[in-house]
Protein backbone atom coordinates (compact mmCIF):
# COMPACT_ATOMS: atom_id res chain seq x y z
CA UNK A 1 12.06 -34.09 -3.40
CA UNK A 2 10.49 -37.09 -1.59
CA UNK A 3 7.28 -34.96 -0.13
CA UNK A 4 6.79 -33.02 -3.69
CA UNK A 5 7.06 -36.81 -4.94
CA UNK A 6 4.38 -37.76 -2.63
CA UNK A 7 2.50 -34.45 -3.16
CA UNK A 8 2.10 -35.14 -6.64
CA UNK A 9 1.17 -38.79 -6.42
CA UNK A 10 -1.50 -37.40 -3.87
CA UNK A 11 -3.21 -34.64 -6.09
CA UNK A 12 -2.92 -37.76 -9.32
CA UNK A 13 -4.83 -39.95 -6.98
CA UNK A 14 -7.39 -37.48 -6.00
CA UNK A 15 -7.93 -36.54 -9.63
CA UNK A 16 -8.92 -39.80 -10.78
CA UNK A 17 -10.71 -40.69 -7.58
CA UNK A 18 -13.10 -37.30 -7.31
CA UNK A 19 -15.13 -38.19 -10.64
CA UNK A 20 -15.08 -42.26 -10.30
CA UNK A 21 -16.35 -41.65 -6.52
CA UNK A 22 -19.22 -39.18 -8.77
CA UNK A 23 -20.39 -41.80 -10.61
CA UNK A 24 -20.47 -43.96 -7.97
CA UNK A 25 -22.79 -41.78 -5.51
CA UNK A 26 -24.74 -40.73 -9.12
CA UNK A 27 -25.02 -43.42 -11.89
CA UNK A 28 -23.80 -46.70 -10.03
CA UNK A 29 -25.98 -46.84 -7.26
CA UNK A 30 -29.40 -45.23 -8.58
CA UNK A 31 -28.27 -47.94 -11.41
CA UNK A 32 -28.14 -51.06 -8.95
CA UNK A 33 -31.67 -50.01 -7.04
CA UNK A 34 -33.33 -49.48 -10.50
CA UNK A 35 -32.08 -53.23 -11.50
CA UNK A 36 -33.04 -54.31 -7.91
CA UNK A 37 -37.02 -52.92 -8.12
CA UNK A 38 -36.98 -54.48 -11.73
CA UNK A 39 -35.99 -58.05 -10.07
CA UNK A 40 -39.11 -57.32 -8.04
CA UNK A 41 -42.46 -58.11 -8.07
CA UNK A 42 -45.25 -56.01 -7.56
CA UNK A 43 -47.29 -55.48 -4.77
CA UNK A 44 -50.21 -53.55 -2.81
CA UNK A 45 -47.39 -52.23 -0.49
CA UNK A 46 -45.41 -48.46 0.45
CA UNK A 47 -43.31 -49.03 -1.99
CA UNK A 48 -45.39 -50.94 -4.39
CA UNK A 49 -43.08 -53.99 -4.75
CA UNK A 50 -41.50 -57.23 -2.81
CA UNK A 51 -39.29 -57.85 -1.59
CA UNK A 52 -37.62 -55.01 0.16
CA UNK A 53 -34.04 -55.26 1.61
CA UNK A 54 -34.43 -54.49 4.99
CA UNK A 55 -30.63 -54.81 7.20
CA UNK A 56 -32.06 -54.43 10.48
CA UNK A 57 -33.68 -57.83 10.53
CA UNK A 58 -30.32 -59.50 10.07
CA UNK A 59 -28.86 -60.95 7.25
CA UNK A 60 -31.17 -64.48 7.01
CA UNK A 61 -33.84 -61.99 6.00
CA UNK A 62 -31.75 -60.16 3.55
CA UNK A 63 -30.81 -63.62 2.13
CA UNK A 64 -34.60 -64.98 2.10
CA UNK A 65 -34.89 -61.66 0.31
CA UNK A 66 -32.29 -61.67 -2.22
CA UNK A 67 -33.72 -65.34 -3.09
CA UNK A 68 -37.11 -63.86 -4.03
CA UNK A 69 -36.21 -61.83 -6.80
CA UNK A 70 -36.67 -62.90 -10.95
CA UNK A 71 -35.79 -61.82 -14.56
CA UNK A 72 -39.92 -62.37 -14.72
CA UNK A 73 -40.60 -58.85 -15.41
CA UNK A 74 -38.16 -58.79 -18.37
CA UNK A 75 -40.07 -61.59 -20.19
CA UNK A 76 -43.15 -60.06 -19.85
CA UNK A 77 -41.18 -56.74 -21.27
CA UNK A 78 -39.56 -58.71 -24.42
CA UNK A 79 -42.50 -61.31 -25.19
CA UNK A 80 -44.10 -60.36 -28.44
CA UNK A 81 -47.82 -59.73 -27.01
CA UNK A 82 -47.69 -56.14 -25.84
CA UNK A 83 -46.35 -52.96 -26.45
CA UNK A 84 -42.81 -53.17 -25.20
CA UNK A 85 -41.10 -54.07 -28.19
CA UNK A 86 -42.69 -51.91 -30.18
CA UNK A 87 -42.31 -48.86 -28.40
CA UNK A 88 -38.37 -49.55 -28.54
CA UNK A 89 -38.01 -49.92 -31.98
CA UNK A 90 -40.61 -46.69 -32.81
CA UNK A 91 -38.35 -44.68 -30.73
CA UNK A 92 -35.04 -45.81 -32.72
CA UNK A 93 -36.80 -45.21 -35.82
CA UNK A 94 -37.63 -41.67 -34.82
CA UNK A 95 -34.47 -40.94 -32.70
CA UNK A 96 -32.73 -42.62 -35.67
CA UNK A 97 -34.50 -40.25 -38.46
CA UNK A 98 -34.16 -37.05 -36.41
CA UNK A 99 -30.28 -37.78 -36.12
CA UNK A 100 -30.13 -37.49 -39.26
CA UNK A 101 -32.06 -34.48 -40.03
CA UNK A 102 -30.34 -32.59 -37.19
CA UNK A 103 -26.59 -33.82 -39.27
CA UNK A 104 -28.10 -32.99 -42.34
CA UNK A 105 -29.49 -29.15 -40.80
CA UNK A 106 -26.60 -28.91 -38.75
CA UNK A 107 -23.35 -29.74 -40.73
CA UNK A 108 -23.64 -26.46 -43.06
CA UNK A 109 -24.86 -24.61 -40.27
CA UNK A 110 -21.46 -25.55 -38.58
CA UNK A 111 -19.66 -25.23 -41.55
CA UNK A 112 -20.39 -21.73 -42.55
CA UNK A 113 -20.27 -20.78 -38.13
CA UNK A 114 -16.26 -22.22 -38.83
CA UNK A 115 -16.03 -20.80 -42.27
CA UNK A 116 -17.00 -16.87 -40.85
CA UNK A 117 -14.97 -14.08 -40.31
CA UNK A 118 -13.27 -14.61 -36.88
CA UNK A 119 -14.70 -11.34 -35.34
CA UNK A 120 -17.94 -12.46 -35.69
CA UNK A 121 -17.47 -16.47 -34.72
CA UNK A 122 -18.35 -15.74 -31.14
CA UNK A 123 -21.75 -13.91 -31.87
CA UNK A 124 -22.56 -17.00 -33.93
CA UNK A 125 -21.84 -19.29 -31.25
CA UNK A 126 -23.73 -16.95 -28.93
CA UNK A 127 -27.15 -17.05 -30.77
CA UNK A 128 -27.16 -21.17 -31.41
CA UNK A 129 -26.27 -21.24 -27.72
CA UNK A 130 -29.19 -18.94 -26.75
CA UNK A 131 -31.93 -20.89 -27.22
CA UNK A 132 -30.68 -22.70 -23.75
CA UNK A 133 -31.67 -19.44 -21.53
CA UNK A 134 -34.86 -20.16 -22.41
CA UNK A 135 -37.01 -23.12 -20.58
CA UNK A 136 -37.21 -26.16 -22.70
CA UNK A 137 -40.26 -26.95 -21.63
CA UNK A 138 -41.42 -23.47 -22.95
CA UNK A 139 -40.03 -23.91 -26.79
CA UNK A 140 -41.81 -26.96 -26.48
CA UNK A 141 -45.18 -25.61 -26.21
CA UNK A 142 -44.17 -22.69 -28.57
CA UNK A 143 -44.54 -25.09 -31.51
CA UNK A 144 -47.67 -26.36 -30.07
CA UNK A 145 -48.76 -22.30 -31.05
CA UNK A 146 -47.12 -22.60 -34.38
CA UNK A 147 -48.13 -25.84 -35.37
CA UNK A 148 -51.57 -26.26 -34.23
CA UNK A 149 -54.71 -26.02 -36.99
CA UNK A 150 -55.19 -22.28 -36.11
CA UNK A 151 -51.60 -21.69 -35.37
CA UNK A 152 -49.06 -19.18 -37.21
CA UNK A 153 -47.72 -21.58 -39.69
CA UNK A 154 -51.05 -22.23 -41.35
CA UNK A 155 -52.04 -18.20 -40.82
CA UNK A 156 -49.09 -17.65 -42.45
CA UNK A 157 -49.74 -19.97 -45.46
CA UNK A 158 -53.05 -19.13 -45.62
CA UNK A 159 -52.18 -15.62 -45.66
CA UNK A 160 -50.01 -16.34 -48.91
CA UNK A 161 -52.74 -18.16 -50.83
CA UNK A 162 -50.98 -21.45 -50.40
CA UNK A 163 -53.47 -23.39 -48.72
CA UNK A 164 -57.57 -23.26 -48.07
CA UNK A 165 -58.65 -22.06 -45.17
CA UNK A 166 -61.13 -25.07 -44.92
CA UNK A 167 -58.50 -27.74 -44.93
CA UNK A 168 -55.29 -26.36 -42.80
CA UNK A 169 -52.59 -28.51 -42.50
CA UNK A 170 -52.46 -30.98 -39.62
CA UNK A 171 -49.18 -31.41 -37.99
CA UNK A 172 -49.65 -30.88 -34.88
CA UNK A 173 -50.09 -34.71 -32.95
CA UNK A 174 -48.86 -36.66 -35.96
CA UNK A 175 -44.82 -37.84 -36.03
CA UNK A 176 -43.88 -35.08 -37.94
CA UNK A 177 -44.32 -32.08 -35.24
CA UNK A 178 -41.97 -34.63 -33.16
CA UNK A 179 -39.47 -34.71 -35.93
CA UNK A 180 -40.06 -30.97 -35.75
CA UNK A 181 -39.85 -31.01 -31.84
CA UNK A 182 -36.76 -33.26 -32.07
CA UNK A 183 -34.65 -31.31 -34.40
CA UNK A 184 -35.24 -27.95 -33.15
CA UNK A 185 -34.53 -28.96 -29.59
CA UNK A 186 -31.02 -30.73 -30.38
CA UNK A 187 -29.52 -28.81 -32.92
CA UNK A 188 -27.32 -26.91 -30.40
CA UNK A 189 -26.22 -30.38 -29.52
CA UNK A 190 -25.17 -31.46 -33.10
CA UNK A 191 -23.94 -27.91 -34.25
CA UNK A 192 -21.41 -27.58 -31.38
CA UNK A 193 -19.05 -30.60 -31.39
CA UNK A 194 -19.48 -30.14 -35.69
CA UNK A 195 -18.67 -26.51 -35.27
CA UNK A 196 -15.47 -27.66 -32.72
CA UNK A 197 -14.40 -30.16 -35.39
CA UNK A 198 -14.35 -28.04 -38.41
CA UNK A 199 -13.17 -25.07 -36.65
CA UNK A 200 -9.95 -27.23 -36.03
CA UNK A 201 -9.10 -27.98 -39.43
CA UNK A 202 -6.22 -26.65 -41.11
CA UNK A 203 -7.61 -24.59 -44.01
CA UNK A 204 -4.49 -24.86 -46.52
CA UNK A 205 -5.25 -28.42 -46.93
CA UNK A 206 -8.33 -27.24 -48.83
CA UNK A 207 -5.85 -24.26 -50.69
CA UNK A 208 -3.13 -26.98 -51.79
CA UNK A 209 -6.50 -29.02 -52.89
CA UNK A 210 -7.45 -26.22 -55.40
CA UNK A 211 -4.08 -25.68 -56.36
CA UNK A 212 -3.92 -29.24 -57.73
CA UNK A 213 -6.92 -28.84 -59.47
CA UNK A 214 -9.38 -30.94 -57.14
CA UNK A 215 -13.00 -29.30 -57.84
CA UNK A 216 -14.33 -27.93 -54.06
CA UNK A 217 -17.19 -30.41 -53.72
CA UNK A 218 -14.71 -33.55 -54.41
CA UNK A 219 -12.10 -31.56 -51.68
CA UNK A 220 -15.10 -31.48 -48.85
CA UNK A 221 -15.48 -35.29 -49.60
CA UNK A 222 -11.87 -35.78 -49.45
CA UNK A 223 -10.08 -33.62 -46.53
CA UNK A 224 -13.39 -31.69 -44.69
CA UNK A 225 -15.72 -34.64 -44.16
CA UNK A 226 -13.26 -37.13 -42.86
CA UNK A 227 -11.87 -34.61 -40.65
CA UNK A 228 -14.98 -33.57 -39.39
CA UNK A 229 -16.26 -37.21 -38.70
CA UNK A 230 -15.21 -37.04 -34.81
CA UNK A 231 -17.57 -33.47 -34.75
CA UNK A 232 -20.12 -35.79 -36.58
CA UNK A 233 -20.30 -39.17 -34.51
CA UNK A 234 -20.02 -37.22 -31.18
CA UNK A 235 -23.17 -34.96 -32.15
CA UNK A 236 -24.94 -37.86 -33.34
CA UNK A 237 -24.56 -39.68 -29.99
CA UNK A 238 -25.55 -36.14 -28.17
CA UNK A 239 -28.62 -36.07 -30.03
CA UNK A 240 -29.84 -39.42 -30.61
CA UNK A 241 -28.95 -41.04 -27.09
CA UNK A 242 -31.47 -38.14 -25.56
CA UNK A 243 -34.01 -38.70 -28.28
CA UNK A 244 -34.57 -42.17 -27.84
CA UNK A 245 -35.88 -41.55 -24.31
CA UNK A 246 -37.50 -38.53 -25.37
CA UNK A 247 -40.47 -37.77 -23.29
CA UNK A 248 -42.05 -34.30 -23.48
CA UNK A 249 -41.93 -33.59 -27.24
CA UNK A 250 -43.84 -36.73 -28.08
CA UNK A 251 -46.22 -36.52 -25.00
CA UNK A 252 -47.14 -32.26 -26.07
CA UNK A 253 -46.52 -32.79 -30.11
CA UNK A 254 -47.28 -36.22 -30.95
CA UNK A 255 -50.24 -37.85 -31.26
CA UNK A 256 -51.90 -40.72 -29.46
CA UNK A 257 -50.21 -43.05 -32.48
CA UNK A 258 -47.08 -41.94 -31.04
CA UNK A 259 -45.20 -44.87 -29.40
CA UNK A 260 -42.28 -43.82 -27.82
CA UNK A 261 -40.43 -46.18 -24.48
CA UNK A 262 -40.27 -42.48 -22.62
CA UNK A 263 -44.21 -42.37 -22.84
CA UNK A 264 -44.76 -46.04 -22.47
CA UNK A 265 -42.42 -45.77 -19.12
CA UNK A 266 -44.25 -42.99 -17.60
CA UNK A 267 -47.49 -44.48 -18.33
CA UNK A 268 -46.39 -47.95 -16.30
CA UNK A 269 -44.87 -46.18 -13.66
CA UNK A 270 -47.43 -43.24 -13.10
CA UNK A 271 -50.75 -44.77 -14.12
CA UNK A 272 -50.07 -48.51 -13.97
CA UNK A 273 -48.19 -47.77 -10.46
CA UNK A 274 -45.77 -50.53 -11.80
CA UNK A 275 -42.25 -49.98 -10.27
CA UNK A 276 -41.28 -52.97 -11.24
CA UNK A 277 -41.99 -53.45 -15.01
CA UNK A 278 -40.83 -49.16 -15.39
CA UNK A 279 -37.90 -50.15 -14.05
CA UNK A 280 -37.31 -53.15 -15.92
CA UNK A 281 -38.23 -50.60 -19.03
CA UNK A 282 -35.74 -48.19 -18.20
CA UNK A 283 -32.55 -50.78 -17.55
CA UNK A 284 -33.34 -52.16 -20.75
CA UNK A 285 -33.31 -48.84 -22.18
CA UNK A 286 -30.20 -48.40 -20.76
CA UNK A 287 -28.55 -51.79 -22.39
CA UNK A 288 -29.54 -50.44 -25.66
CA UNK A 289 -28.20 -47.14 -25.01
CA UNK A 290 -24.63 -48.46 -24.11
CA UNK A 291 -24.01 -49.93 -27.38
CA UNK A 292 -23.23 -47.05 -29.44
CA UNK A 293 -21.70 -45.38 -26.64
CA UNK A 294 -19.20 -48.67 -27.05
CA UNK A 295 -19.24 -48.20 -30.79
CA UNK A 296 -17.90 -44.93 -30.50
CA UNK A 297 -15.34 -45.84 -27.62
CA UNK A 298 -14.41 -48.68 -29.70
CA UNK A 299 -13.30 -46.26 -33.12
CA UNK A 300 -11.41 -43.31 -30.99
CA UNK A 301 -9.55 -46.14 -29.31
CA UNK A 302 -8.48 -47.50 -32.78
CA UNK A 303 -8.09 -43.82 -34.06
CA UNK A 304 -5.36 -43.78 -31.30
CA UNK A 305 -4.17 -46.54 -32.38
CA UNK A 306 -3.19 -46.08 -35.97
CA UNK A 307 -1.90 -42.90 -34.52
């Protein structure tokens, strides 16, 4: 009894070690040298910043180091007189706005996926999942095709006699192909945890509903939407965590008006060859990031709570 005791105590420990020890190696420590290069300051140097933490000239040196570093470069990111600050709340805005197109094209989507004939749930689920086989970066530049001045959408409304074909409609480099971008690329993202949600519910609370005379659209208020809502605030955090550090849709879709922090961080790090103020970009980023993630943490814990 005493080793199956042990046994078990053994695999429980390395259950909850294996994916703490995962974010250690993976998230942790790529975390603490991003935060260390943003303490830096730049430099004409291989890498482009000082000071480096160098063990092999004892630990003096790595003290002298360590007393070098500043929160400068995260003054110059939140002062007022550049483009920092702007670029974060532009990309809320539109990471904000495309959540809630993607709940508002995703939710009946979901809903009539849970709502179908079980013999042909898993074919549903197949072709909103199929999108992923092909390369993102390909769909990407498929609306580029579509979108563009002599692209397919205006051929086709041309075609119909909606528009002129002197003034075609221009969408492509303006915030709406990103909105267009944004949705089409997440809505696997919000469909799935809405479609796992609703699936789930028990479908005579809607039959007892109609039996006591509640008209369908007040029952969906009443028993689907609030027990979808854990469906609904995890695909909203899929979606719009991703989208606010969205760079390829906005770089190949949007327009040069287009301020978003995932363009604005490539362009310091690539162009500007600034390590420093990138990385003090991207562990802001980060901080932002983190608070709905504790939002959400915050309401399942009290779900399990009043439970």
């Amino acid at each position: 009894m005493a080793v199956k005791s042990g046994a078990r105590s053994s695999g429980r420990w390395l259950v909850v070690t294996i994916p703490y020890l995962w974010l250690l190696a993976l998230f942790l420590v790529p975390f603490l040298i991003v935060f260390k290069i943003s303490l830096s300051q730049d430099a004409i140097a291989q890498p482009p910043y000082l000071p480096t933490f160098d063990l092999s000239e004892g630990w003096a040196a790595f003290k002298d180091a360590f007393g070098e570093l500043s929160f400068e470069n995260y003054g110059y990111v939140l002062s007022w007189d550049n483009e920092f600050i702007e670029a974060y709340g532009s990309s809320l805005w539109i990471a904000g706005i495309s959540t809630i197109l993607l709940l508002l094209v995703g939710y009946p989507i979901a809903y009539g996926m849970a709502r179908a004939p079980k013999s042909i749930r898993p074919t549903l689920l197949m072709l909103v999942i199929l999108p992923f086989w092909t390369s993102f970066l390909i769909r990407v530049y498929a609306w580029i095709g579509i979108l563009s001045p002599e692209g397919l959408l205006n051929q086709l409304l041309i075609a119909l006699g909606i528009i002129s074909p002197d003034a075609p409609l221009q969408i492509l480099a303006t915030d709406t192909a990103v909105y267009i971008g944004i949705v089409y690329s997440y809505l696997p993202f919000m469909i799935l945890p809405l479609y796992s949600a609703l699936e789930k519910m028990d479908e005579t609370l809607l039959e007892a509903a109609a039996d006591l005379g509640c008209p369908p659209f007040a029952a969906f208020w009443k028993i689907t939407w609030p027990l979808s809502l854990p469906g609904v605030f995890a695909g909203c955090l899929l979606c719009f965590i991703p989208a606010v550090g969205e760079f390829v849709i906005p770089d190949l879709l949007g327009g040069s008006d287009t301020l978003m922090i995932g363009k604005v961080l490539w362009t310091e790090f690539s162009v500007n060859r600034s390590w420093t103020v990138s990385s003090a970009v991207a562990v802001l980023l980060l901080m932002v990031l983190v608070i709905p993630i504790v939002f959400y943490q915050n309401l399942q814990a009290r779900e399990v709570e009043g439970r």
